[in-house]
Structures are given as structure tokens and as C-alpha cells.
C-alpha atoms as a PDB file:
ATOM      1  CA  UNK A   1     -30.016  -0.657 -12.643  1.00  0.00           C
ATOM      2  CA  UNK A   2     -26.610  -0.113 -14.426  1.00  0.00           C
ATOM      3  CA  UNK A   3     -25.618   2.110 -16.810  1.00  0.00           C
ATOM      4  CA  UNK A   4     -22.293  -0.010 -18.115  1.00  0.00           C
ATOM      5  CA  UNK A   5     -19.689   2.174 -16.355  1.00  0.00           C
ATOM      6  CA  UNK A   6     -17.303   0.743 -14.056  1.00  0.00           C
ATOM      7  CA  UNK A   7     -15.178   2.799 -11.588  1.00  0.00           C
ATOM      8  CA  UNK A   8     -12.654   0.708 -10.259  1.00  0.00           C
ATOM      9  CA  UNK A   9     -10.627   1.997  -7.087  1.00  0.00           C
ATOM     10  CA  UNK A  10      -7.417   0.547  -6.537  1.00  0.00           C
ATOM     11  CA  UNK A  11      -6.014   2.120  -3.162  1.00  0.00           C
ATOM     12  CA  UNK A  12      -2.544   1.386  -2.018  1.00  0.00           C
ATOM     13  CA  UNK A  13       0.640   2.542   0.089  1.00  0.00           C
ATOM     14  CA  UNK A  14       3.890   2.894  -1.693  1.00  0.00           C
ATOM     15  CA  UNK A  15       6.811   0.003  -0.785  1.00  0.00           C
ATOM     16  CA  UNK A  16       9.263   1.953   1.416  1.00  0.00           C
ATOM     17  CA  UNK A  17      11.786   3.409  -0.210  1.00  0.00           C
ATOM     18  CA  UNK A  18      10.274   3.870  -3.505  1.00  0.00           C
ATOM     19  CA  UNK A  19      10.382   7.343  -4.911  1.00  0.00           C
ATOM     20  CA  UNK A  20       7.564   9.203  -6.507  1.00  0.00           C
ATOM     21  CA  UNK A  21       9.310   9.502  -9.490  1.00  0.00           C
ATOM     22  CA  UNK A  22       9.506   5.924  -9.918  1.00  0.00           C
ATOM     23  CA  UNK A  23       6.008   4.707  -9.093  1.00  0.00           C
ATOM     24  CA  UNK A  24       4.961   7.606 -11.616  1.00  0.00           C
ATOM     25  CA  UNK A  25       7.297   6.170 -14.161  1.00  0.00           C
ATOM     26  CA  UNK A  26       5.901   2.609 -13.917  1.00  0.00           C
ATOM     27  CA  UNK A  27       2.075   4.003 -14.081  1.00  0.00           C
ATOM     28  CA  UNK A  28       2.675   5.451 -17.338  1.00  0.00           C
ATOM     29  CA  UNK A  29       4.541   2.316 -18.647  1.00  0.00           C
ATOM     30  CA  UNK A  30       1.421   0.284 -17.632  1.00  0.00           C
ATOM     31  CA  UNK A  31      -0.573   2.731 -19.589  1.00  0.00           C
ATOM     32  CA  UNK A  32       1.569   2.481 -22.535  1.00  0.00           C
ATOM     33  CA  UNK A  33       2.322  -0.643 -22.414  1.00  0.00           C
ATOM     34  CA  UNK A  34      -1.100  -2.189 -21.228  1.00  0.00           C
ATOM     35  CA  UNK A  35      -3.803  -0.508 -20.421  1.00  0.00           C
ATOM     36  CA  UNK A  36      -4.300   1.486 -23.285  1.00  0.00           C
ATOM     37  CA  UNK A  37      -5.017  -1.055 -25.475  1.00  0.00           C
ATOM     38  CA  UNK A  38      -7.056  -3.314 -23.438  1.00  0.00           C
ATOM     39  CA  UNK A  39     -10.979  -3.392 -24.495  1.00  0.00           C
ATOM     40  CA  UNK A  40     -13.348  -1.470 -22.438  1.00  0.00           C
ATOM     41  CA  UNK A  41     -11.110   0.520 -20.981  1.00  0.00           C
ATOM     42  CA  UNK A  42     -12.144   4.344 -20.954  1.00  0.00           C
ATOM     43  CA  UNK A  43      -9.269   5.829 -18.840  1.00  0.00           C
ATOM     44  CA  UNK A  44      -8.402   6.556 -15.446  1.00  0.00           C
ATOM     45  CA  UNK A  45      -6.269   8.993 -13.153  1.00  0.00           C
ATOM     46  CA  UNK A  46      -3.691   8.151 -10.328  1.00  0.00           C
ATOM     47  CA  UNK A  47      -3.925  10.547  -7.732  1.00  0.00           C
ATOM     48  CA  UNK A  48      -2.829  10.926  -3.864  1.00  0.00           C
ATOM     49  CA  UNK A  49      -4.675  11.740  -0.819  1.00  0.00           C
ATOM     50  CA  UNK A  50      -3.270  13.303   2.095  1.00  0.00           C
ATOM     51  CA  UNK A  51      -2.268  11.116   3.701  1.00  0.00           C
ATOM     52  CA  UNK A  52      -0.170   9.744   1.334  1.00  0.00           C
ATOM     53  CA  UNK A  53      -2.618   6.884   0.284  1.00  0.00           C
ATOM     54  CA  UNK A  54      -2.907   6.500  -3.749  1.00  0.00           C
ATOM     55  CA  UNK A  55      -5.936   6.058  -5.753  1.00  0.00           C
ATOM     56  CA  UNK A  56      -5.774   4.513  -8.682  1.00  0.00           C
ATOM     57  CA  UNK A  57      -9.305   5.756 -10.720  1.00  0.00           C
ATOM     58  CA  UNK A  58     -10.167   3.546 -13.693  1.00  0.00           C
ATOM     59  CA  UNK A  59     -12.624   3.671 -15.783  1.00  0.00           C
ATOM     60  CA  UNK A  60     -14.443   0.865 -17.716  1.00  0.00           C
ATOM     61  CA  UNK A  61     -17.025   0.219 -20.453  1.00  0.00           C
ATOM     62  CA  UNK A  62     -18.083  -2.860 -18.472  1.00  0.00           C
ATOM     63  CA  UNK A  63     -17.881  -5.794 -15.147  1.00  0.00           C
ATOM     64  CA  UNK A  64     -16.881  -7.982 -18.246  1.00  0.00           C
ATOM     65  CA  UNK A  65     -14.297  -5.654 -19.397  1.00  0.00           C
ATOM     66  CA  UNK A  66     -12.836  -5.047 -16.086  1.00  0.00           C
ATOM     67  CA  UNK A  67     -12.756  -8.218 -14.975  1.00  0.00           C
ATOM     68  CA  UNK A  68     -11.332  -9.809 -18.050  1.00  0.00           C
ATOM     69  CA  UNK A  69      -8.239  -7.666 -17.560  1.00  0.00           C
ATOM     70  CA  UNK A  70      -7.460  -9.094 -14.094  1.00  0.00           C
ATOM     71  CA  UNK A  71      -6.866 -12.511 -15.470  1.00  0.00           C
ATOM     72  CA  UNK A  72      -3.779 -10.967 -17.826  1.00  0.00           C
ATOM     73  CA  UNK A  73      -2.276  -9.237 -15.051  1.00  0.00           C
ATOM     74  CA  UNK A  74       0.411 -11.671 -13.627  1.00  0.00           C
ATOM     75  CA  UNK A  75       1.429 -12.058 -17.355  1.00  0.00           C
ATOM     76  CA  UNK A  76       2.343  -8.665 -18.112  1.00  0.00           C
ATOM     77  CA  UNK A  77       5.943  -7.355 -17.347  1.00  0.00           C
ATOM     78  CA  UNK A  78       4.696  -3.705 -17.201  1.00  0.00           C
ATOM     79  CA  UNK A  79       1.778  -4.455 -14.678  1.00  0.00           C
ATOM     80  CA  UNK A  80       4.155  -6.810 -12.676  1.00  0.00           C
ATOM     81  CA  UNK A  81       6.593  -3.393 -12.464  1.00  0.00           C
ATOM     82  CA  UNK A  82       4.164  -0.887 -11.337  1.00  0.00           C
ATOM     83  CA  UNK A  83       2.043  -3.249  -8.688  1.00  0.00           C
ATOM     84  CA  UNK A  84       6.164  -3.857  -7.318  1.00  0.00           C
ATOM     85  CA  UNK A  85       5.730  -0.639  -5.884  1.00  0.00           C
ATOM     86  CA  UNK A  86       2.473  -1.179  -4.096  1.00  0.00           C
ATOM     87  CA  UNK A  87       2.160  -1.921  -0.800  1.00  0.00           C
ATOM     88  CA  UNK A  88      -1.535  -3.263   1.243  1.00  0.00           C
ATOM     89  CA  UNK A  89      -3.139  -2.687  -2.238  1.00  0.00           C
ATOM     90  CA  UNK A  90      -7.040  -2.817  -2.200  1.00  0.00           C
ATOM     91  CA  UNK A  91      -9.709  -2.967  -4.905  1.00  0.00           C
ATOM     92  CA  UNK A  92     -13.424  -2.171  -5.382  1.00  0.00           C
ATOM     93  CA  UNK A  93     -15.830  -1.796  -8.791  1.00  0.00           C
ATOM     94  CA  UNK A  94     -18.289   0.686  -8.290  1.00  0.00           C
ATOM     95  CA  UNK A  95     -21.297   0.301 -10.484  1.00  0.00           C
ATOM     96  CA  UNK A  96     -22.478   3.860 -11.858  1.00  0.00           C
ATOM     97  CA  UNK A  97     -26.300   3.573 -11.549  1.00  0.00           C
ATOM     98  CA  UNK A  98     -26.331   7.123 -12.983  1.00  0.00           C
ATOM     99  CA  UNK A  99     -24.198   9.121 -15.334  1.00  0.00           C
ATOM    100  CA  UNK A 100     -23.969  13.044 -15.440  1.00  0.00           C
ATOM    101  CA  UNK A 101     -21.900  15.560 -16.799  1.00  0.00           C
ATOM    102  CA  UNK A 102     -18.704  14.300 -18.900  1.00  0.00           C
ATOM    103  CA  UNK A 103     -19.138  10.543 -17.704  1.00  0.00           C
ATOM    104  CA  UNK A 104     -22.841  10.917 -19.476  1.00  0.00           C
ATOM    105  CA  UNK A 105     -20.705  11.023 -22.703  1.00  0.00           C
ATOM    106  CA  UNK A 106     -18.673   7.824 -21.585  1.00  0.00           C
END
């Protein structure tokens, strides 16, 4: 059984030739500019492996919530900005069965 909460992991490589600075630049745009705002959405953190992989953590109230988001992608100049810099991008929703800790407050 679900408990609501959505984890969505977005994995990608960075486009050659883009610098840090500027995929960190565009992230916080699309949280500005987008994300923020959109309903459901909880929060998330960007954050890189080793390897050099990202990981894009977001959190959501809800399948409905994260889905419906998806569908207003293409439209949105900040979104269109910040997935420019991704390359071999992959996503998955995890579906929290149980919550502890801080996420038991989400």
C-alpha cells in the first residue's frame, strides 16, 4: 500500500562542455521559475555521484501530481533550459510504502 509520497529520480550526464556553474544556474531557474509553484510538489535536491552521474531527487504529494507536471514540461522556457544540459537522462517514481523520520512529516 501507498502512503502518497512520490520520489522521482531523474539521473542524467551533463552535455559536454557544459560547466557546473551553468547546469546549477538553470536548476535553480527551474525551481524559481517552475517547480516551486507547481501542486504537489514537496521539494527535491540535485546532487552528484562519483562518477559524475546527477540525481535529480524530487519529491511529490502524489502519481497524479507528478505526472501532471510532465505534460507542462515542453511548454516551459525554464524546464526547456535546464533539461538542454542533460545528456542520456532517465526517470523512475518510487512509491514510498513507508514513511519515517522527516518524510513521516511530508
Amino acid at each position: 500500500m501507498s502512503s502518497g509520497l512520490v520520489i522521482e529520480l531523474a539521473s542524467f550526464s551533463m552535455v559536454p562542455g557544459v560547466a557546473e556553474h551553468e547546469l546549477l544556474a538553470a536548476s535553480e531557474r527551474l525551481e524559481r521559475e517552475f517547480l516551486s509553484s507547481a501542486p504537489g510538489y514537496l521539494g527535491r535536491a540535485l546532487s552528484k555521484l562519483e562518477d559524475d552521474t546527477w540525481m535529480d531527487v524530487v519529491l511529490w504529494a502524489s502519481e497524479e501530481d507528478a505526472n501532471a507536471i510532465l505534460s507542462r514540461l515542453p511548454e516551459n522556457a525554464a524546464a526547456g533550459a535546464y533539461f538542454s544540459f542533460m545528456h542520456g537522462a532517465s526517470l523512475t517514481h518510487l512509491h514510498a510504502v513507508r514513511r519515517f523520520g522527516a518524510f513521516a512529516q511530508l
